[in-house]
N, C-alpha and C. Protein backbone atom coordinates (compact mmCIF):
# COMPACT_ATOMS: atom_id res chain seq x y z
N UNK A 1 25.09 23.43 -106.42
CA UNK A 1 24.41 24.09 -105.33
C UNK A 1 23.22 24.89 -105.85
N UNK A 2 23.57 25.66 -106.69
CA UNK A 2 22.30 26.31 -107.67
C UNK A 2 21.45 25.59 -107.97
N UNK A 3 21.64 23.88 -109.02
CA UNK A 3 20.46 23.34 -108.82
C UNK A 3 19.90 22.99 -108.12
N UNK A 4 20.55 22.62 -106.85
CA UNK A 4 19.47 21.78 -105.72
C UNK A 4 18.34 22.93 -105.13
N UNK A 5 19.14 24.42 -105.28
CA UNK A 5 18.19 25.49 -104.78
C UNK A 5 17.17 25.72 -105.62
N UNK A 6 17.49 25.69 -106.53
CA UNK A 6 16.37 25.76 -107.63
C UNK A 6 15.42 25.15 -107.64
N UNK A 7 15.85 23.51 -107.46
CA UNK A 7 14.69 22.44 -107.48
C UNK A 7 14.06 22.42 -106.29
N UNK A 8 14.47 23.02 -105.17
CA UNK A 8 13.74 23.39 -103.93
C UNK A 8 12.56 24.42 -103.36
N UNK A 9 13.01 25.31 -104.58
CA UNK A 9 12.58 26.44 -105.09
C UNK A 9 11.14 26.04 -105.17
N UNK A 10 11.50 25.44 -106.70
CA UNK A 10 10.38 24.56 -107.71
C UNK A 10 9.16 23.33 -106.54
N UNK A 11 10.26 22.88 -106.19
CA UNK A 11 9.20 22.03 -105.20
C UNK A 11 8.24 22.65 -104.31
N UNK A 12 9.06 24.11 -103.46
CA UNK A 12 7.78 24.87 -102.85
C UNK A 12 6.97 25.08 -103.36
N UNK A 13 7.02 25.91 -103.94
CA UNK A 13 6.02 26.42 -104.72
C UNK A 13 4.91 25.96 -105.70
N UNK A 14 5.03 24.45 -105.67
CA UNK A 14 4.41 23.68 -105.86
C UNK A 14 3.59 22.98 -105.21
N UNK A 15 4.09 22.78 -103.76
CA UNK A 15 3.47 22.41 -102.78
C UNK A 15 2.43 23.53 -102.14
N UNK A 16 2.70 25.05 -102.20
CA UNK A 16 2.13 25.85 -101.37
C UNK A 16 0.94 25.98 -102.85
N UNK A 17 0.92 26.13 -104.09
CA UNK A 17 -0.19 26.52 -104.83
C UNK A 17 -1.25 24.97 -104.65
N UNK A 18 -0.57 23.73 -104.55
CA UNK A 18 -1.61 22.62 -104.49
C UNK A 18 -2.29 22.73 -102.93
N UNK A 19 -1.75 23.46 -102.14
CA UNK A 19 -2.60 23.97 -100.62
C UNK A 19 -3.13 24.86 -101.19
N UNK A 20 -3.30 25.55 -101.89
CA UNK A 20 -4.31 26.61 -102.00
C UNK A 20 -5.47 25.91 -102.98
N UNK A 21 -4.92 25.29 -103.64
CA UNK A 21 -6.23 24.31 -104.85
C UNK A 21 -7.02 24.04 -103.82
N UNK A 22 -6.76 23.45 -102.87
CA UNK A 22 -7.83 22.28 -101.99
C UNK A 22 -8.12 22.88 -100.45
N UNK A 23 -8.22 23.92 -100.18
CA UNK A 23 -8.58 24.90 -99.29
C UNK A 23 -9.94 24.45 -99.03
N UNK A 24 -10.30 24.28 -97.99
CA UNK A 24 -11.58 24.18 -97.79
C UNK A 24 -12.55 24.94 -97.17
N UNK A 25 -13.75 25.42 -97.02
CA UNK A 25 -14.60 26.43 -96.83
C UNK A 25 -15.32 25.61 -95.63
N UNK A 26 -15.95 26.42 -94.60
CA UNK A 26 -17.20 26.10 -93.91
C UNK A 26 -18.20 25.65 -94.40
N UNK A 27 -18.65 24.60 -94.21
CA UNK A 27 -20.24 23.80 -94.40
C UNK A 27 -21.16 25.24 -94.30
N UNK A 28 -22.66 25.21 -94.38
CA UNK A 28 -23.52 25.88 -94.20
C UNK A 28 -24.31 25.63 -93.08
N UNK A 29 -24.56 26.42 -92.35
CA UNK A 29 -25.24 26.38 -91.07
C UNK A 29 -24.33 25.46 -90.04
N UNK A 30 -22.91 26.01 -89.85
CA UNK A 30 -22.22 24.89 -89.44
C UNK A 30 -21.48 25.99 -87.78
N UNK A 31 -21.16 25.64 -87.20
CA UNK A 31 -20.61 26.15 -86.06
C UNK A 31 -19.58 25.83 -85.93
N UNK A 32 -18.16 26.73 -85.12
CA UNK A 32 -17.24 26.10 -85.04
C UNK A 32 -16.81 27.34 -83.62
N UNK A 33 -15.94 27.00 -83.43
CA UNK A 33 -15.41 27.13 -81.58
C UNK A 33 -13.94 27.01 -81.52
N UNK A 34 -13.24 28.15 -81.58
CA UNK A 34 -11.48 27.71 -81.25
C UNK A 34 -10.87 28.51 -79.92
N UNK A 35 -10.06 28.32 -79.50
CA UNK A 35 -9.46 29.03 -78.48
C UNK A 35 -7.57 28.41 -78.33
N UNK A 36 -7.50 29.32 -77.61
CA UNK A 36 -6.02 29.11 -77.42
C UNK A 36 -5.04 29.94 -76.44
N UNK A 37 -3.86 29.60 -76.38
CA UNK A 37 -3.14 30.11 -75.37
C UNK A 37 -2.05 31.43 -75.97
N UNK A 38 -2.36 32.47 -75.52
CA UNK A 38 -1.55 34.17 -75.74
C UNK A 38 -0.11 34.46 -74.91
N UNK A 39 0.73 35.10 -75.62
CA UNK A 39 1.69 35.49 -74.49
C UNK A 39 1.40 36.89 -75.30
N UNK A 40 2.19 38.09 -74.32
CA UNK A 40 2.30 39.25 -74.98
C UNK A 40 3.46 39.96 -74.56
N UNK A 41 3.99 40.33 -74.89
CA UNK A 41 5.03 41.81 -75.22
C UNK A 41 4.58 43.42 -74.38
N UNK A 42 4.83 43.82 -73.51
CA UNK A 42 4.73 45.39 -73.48
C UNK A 42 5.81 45.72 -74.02
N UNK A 43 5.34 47.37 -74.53
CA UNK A 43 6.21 48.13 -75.15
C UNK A 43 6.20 49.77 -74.37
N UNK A 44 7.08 50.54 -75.02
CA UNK A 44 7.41 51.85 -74.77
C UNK A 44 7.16 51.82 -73.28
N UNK A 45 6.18 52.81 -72.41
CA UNK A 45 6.46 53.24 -71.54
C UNK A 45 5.59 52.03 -70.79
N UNK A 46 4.97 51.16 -70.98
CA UNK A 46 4.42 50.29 -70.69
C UNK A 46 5.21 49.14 -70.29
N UNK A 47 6.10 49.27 -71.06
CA UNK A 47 7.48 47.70 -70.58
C UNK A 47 8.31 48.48 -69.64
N UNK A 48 8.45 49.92 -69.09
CA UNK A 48 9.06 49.93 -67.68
C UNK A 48 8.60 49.61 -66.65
N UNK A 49 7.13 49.28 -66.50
CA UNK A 49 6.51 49.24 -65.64
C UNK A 49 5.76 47.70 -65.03
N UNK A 50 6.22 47.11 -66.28
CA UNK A 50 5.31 45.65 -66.82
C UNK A 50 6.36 44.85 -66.84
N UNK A 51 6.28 43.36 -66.60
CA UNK A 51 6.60 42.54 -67.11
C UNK A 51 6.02 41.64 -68.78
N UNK A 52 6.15 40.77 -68.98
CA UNK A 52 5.59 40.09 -70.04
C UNK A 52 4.38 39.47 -69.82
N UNK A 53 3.31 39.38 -70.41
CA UNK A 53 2.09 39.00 -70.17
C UNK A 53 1.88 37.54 -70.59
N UNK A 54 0.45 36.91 -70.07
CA UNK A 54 -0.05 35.55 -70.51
C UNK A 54 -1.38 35.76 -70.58
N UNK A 55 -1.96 34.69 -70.90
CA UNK A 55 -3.74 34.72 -71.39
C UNK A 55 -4.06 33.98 -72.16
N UNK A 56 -5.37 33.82 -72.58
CA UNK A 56 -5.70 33.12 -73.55
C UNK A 56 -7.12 34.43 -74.38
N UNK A 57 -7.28 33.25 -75.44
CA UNK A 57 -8.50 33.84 -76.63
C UNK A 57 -9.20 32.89 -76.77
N UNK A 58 -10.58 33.27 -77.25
CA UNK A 58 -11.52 32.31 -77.85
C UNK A 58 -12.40 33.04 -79.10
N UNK A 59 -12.73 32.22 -79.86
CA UNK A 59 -13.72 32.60 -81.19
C UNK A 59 -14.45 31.97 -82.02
N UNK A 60 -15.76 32.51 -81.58
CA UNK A 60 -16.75 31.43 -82.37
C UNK A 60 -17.15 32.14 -83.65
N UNK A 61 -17.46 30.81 -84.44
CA UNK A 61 -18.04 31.33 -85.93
C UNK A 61 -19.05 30.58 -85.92
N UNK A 62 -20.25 31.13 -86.93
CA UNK A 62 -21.37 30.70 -87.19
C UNK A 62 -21.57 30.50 -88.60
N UNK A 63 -21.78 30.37 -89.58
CA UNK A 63 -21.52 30.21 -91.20
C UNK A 63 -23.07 30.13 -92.24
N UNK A 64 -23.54 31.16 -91.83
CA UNK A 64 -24.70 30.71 -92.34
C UNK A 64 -24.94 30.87 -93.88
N UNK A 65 -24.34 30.89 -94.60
CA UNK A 65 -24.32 31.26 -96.51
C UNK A 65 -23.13 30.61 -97.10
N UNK A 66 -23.23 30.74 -98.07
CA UNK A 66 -21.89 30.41 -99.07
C UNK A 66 -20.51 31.05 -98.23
N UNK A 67 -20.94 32.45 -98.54
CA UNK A 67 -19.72 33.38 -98.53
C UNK A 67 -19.77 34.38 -97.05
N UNK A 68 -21.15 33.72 -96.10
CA UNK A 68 -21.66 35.09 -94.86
C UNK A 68 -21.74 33.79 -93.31
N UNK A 69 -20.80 34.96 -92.72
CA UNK A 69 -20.79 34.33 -91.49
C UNK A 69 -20.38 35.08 -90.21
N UNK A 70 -21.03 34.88 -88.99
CA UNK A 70 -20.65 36.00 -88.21
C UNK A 70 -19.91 35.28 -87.24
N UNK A 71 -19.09 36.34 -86.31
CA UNK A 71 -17.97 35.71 -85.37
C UNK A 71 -18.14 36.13 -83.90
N UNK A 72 -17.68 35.92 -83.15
CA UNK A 72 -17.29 36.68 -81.91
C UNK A 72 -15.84 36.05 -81.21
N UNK A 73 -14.83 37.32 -81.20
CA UNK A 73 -13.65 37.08 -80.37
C UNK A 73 -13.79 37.94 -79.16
N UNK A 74 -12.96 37.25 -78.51
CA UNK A 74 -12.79 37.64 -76.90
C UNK A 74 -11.31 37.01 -76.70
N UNK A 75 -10.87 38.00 -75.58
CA UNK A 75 -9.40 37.43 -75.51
C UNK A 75 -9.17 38.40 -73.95
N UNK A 76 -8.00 38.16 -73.00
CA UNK A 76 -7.78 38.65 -72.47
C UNK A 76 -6.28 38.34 -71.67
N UNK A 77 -5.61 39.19 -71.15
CA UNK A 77 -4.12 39.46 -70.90
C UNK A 77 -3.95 40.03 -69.35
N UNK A 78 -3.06 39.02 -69.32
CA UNK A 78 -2.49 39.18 -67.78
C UNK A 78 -0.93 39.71 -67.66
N UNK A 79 -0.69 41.20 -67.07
CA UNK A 79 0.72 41.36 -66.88
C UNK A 79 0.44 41.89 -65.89
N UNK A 80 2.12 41.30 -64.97
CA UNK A 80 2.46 41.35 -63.60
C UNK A 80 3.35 43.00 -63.60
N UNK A 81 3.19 43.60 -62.42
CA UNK A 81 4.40 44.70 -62.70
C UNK A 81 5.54 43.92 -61.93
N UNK A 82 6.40 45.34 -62.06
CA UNK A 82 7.56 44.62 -62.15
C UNK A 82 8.09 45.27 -60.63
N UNK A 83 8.82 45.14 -60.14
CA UNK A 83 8.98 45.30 -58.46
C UNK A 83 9.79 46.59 -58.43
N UNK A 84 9.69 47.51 -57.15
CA UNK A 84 9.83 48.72 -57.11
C UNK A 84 11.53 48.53 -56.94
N UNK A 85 12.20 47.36 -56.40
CA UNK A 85 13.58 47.28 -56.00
C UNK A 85 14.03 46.15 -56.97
């Protein structure tokens, strides 16, 4: 049992440093555009009053250098309250 953990071990960690060898960077002068779908959580005095939220995000990048690139996120959240009875 020890070895198979071991060699499982060994195999991660092998696999996660050869993902980091071959990581790839943004082109130059290159654009890119993602978005996606949010849920959210209220908390403390905010989750007596709230239910659980939905929404989405979006974020663009621009890449203009080796190592320089600027972004813009936006995101926004929808929670319902929760009923007086």
């Amino acid at each position: 049992m020890k070895r198979k953990l071991c060699l499982c071990l060994i195999i991660f960690i092998g696999l996660q440093s050869d993902q980091q060898t071959f990581a790839q960077a943004n082109k130059r002068e290159s654009f890119s555009i993602n978005f996606g779908p949010e849920v959210s959580f209220p908390e403390s005095a905010f989750k007596k009053t709230h239910n659980a939220g939905y929404g989405g995000s979006f974020k663009a990048e621009y890449t203009f250098g080796k190592h320089g690139s600027a972004t813009i996120n936006s995101g926004l959240s929808i929670f319902k309250g929760k009923g007086i009875f």
